[in-house]
C-alpha atoms as a PDB file:
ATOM      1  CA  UNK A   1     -21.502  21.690  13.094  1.00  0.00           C
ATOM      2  CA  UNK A   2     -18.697  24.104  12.494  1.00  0.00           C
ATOM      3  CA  UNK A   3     -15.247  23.794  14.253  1.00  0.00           C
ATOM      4  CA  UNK A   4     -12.668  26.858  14.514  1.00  0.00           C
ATOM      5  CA  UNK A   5      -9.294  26.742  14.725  1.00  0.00           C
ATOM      6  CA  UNK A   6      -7.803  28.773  17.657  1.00  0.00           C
ATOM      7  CA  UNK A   7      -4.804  29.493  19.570  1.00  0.00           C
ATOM      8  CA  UNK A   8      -5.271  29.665  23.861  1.00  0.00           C
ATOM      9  CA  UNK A   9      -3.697  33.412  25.008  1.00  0.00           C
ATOM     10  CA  UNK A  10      -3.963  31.768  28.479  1.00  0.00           C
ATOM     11  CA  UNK A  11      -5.158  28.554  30.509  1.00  0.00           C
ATOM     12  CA  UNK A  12      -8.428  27.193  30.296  1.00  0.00           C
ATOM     13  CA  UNK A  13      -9.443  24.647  32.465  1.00  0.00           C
ATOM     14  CA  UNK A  14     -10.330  21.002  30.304  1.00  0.00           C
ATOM     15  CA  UNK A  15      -9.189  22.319  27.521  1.00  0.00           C
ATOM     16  CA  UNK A  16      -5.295  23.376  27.358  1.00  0.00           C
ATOM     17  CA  UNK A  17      -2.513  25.672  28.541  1.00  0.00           C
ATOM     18  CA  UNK A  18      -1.468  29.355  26.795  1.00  0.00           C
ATOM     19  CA  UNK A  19       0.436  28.566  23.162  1.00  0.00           C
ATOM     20  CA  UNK A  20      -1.708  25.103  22.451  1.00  0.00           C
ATOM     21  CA  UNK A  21      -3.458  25.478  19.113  1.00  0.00           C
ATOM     22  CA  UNK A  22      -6.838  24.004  19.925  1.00  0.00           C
ATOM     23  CA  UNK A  23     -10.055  23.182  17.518  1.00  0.00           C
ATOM     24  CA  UNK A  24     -13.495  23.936  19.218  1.00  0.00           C
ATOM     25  CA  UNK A  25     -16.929  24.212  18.218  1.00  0.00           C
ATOM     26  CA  UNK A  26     -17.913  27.232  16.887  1.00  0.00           C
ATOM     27  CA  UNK A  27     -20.224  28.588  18.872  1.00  0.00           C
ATOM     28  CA  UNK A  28     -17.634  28.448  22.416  1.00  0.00           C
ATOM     29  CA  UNK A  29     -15.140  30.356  20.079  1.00  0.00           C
ATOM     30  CA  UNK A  30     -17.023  33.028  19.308  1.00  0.00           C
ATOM     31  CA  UNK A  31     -19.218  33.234  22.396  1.00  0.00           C
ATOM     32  CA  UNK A  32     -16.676  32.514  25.276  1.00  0.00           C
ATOM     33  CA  UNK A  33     -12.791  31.978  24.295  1.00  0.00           C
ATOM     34  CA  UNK A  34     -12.754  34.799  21.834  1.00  0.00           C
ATOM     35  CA  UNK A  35     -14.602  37.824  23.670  1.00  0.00           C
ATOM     36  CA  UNK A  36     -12.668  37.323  27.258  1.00  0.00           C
ATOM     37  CA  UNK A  37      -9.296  37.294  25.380  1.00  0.00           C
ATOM     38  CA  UNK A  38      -8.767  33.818  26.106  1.00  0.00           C
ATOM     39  CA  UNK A  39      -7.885  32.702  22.602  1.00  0.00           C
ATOM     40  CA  UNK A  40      -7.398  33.853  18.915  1.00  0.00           C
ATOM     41  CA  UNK A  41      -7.921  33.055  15.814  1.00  0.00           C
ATOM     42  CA  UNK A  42      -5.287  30.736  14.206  1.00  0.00           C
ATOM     43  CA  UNK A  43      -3.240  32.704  11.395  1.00  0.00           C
ATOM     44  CA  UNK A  44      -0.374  32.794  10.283  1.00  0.00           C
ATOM     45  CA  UNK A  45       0.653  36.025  11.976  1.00  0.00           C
ATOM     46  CA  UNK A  46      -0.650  34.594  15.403  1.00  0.00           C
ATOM     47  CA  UNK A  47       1.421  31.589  14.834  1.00  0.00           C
ATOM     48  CA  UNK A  48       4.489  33.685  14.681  1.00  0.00           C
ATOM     49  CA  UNK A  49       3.435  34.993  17.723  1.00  0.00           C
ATOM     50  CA  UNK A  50       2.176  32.549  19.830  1.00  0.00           C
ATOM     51  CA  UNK A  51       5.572  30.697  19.185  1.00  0.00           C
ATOM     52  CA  UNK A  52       7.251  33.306  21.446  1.00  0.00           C
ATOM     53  CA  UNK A  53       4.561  32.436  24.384  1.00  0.00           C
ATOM     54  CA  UNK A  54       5.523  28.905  24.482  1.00  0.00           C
ATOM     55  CA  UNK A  55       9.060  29.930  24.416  1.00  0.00           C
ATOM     56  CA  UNK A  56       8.235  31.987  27.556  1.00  0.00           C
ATOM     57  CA  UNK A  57       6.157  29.071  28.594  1.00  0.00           C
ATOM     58  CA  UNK A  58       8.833  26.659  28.504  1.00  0.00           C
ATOM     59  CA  UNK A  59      11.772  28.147  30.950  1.00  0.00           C
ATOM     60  CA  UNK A  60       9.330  29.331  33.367  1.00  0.00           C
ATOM     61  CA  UNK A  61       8.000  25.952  33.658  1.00  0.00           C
ATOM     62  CA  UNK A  62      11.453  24.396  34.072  1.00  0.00           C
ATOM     63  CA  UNK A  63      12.080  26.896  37.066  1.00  0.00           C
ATOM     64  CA  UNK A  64       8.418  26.742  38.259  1.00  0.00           C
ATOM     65  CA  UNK A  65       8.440  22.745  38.508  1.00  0.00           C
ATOM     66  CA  UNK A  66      10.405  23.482  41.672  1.00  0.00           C
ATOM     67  CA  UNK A  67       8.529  25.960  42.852  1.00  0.00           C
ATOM     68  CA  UNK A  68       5.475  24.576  42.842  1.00  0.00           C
ATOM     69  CA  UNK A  69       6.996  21.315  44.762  1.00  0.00           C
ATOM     70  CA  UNK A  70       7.450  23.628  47.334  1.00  0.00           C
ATOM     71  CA  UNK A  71       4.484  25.483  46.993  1.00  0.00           C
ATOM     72  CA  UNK A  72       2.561  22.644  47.620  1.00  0.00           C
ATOM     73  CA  UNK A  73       4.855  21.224  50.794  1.00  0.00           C
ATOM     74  CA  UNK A  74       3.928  24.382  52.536  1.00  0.00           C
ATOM     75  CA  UNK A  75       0.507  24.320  51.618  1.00  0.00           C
ATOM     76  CA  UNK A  76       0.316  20.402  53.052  1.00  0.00           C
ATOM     77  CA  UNK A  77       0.976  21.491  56.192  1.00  0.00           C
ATOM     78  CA  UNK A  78      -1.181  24.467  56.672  1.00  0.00           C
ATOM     79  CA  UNK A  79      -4.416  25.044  58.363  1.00  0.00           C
ATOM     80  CA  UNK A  80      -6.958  27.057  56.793  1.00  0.00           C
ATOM     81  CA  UNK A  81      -9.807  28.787  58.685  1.00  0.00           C
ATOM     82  CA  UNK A  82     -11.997  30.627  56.311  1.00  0.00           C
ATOM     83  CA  UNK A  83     -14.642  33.118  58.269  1.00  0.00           C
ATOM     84  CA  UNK A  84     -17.917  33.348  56.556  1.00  0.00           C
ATOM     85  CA  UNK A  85     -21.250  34.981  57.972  1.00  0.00           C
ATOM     86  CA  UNK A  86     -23.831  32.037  59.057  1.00  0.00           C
ATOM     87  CA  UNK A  87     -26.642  30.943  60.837  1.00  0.00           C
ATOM     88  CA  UNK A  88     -28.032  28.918  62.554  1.00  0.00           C
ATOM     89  CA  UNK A  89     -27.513  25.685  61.992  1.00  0.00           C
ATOM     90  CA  UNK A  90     -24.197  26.680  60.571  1.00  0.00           C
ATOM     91  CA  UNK A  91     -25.821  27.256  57.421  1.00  0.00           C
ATOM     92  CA  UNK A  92     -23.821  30.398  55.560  1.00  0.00           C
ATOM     93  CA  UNK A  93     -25.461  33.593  54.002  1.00  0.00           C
ATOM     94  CA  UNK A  94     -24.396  32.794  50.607  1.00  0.00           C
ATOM     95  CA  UNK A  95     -21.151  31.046  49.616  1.00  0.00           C
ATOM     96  CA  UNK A  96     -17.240  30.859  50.163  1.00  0.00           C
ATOM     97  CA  UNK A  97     -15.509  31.542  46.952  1.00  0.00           C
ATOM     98  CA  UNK A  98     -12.336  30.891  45.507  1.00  0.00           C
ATOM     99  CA  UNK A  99     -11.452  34.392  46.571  1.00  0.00           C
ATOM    100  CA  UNK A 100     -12.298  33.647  50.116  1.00  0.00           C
ATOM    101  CA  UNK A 101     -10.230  30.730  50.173  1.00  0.00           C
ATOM    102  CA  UNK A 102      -7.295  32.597  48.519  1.00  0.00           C
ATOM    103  CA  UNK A 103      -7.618  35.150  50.982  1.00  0.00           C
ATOM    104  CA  UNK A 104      -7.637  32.646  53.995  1.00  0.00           C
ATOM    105  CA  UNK A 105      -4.366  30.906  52.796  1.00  0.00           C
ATOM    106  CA  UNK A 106      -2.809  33.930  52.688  1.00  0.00           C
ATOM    107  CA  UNK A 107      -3.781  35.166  55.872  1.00  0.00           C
ATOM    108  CA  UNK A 108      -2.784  31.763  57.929  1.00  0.00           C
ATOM    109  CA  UNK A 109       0.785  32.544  56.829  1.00  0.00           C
ATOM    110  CA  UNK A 110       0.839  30.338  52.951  1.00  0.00           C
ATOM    111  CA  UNK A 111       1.728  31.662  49.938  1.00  0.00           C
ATOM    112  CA  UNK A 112      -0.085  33.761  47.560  1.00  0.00           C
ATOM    113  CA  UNK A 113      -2.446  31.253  45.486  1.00  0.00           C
ATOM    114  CA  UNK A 114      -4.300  32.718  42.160  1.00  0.00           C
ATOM    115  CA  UNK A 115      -8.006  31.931  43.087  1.00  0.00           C
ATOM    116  CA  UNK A 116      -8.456  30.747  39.411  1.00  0.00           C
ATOM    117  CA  UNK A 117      -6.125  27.980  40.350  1.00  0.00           C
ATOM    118  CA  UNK A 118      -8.247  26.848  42.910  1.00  0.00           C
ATOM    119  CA  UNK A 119     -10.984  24.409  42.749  1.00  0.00           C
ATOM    120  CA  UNK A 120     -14.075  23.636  44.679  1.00  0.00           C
ATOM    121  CA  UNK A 121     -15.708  20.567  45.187  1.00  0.00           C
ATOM    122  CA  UNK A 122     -19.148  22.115  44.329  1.00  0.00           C
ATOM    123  CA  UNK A 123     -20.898  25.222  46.826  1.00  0.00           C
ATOM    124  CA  UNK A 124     -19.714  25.566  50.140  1.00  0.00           C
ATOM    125  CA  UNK A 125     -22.653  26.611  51.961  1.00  0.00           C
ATOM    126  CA  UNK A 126     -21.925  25.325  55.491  1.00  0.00           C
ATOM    127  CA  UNK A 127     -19.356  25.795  58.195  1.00  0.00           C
ATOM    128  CA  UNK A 128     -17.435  22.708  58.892  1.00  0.00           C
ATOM    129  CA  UNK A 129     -14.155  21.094  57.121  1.00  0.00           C
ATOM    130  CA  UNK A 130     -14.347  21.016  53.515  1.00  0.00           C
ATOM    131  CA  UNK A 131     -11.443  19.931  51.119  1.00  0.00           C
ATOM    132  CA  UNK A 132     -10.635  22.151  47.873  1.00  0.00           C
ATOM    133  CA  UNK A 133      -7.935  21.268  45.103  1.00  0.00           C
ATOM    134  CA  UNK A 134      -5.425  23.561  44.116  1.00  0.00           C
ATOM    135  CA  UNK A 135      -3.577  23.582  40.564  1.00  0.00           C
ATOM    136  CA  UNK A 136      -0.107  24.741  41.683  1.00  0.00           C
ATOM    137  CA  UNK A 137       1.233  23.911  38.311  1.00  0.00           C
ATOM    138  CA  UNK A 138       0.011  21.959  35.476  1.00  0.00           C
ATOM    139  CA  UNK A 139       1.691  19.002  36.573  1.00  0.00           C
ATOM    140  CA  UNK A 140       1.895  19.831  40.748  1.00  0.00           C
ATOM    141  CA  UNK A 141      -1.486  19.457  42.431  1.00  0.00           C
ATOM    142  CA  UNK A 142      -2.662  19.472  46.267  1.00  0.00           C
ATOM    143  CA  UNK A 143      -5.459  18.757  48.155  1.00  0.00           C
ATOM    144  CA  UNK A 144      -6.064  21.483  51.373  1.00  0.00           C
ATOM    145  CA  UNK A 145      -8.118  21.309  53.969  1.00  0.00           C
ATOM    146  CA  UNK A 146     -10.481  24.318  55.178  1.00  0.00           C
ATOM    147  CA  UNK A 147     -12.312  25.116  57.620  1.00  0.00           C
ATOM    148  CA  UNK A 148     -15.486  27.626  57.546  1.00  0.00           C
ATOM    149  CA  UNK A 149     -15.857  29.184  61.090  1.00  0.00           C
ATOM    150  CA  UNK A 150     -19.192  31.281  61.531  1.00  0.00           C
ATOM    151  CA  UNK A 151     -18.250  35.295  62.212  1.00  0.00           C
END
């Protein structure tokens, strides 16, 4: 089995933050990190290069720290209704997505969340009160509440 050598452009889940070199298998390289820009190859130009993103990385995340704190006070005491289509039985026609929830935190008055920073506990495919994670900041995590009302 053949590993590569690669440097993350941005965060990916399990695996590390934007500036970490990283060593895969080859096959995830070159089939998923590579094509959606999510990593490159590890040279000595990129090196050079990367060293300015974790640079970058490093005061934002001294201010951010904060931020998320609060970010994740406000989101504690928030109530999230999320309308989905559904029917009987409150089963839904199809699924909420991180989008949906996103979109629902924003509209009860929170702050504006990156659905990629969200995570599900698996499908939500009925109406009821579910509870979904959100990755405020690599360190800062909450757990909120929703609740999927039939339209």
């Amino acid at each position: 089995m053949t590993t590569m050598k690669l440097i993350l452009t941005q965060e990916v889940t399990g695996l590390g933050t934007s500036g970490d070199t990283v060593e895969v298998k080859g096959g995830y390289g070159r089939n998923y990190l590579l094509p959606r820009g999510l990593a490159i190859k590890a040279t000595r130009g990129a090196e050079k290069q990367i060293e300015s993103l974790r640079r970058a990385r490093a005061t934002r995340e001294v201010r951010s720290h904060e931020e998320a704190e609060t970010v994740a006070g406000q989101l504690a005491g928030l109530t999230v209704r999320v309308p989905a289509r559904a029917g009987d039985g409150g089963r839904l026609f199809g699924r909420v997505t991180t989008a949906d929830v996103a979109a629902a935190v924003t509209a009860a008055g929170g702050p504006q969340l990156d659905r990629r920073r969200i995570e599900l506990p698996s499908s939500i495919k009925t109406t009821g009160e579910h509870t979904v994670t959100v990755r405020v900041h690599p360190e800062v995590s909450t757990r909120l509440t929703i609740e999927v009302v039939p339209v």
